[in-house]
Protein backbone atom coordinates (compact mmCIF):
# COMPACT_ATOMS: atom_id res chain seq x y z
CA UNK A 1 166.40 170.33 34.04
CA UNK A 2 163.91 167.51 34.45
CA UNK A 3 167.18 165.06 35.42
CA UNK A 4 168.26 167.47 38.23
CA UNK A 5 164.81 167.84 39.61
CA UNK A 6 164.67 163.88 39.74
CA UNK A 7 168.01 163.81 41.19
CA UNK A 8 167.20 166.21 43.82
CA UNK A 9 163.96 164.18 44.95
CA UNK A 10 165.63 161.09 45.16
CA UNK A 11 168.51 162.82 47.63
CA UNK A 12 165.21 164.20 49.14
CA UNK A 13 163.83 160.55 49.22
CA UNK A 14 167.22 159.22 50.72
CA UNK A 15 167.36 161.94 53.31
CA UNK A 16 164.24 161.05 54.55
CA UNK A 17 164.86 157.73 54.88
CA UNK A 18 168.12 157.81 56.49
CA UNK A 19 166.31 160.09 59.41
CA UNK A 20 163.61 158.02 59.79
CA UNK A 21 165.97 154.87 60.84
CA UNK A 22 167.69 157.54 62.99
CA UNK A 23 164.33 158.07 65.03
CA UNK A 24 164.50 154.29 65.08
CA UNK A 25 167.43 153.41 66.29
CA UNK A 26 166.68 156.28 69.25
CA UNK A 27 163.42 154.65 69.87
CA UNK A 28 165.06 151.12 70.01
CA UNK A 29 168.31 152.74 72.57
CA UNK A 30 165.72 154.74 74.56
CA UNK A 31 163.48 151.02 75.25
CA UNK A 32 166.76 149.53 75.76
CA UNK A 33 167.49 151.33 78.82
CA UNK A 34 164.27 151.34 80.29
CA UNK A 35 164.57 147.79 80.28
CA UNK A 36 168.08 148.12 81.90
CA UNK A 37 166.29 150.49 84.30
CA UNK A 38 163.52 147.99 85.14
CA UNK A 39 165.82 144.95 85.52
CA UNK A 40 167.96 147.15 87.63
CA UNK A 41 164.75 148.14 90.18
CA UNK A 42 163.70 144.50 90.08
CA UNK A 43 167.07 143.79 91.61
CA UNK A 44 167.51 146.25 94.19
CA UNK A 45 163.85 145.21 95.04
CA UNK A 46 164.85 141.80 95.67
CA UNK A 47 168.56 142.84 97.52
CA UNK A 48 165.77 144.40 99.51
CA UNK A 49 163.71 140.97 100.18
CA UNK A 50 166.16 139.01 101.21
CA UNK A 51 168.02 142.09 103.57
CA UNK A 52 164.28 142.06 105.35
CA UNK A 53 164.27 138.13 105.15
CA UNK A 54 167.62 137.32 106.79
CA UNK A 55 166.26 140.56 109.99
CA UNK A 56 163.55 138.84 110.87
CA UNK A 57 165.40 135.22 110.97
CA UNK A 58 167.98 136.58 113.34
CA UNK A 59 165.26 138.44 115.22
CA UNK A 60 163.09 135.38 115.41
């Protein structure tokens, strides 16, 4: 009796655990593309920059 209850709380234990680096791995995907997002606004931002540059030299 005692050896099953022990058995159960380490699958408990283990179960636990294994969600946990679940909710990590999300968290560490999730900031991943953020960043992809960010880099990816940063770069249209700049496409942007140099479209305005290269107006005003052929308007000037």
């Amino acid at each position: 009796m005692l050896l099953m209850l022990l058995m159960l709380l380490m699958l408990l234990i283990l179960l636990l655990m294994l969600l946990l680096l679940l909710m990590l791995l999300m968290l560490l995907l999730l900031l991943m593309l953020l960043l992809l997002l960010m880099l990816l606004m940063l770069l249209m931002l700049l496409m942007l920059l140099m479209l305005l540059m290269l107006l005003m030299l052929k308007n000037g």
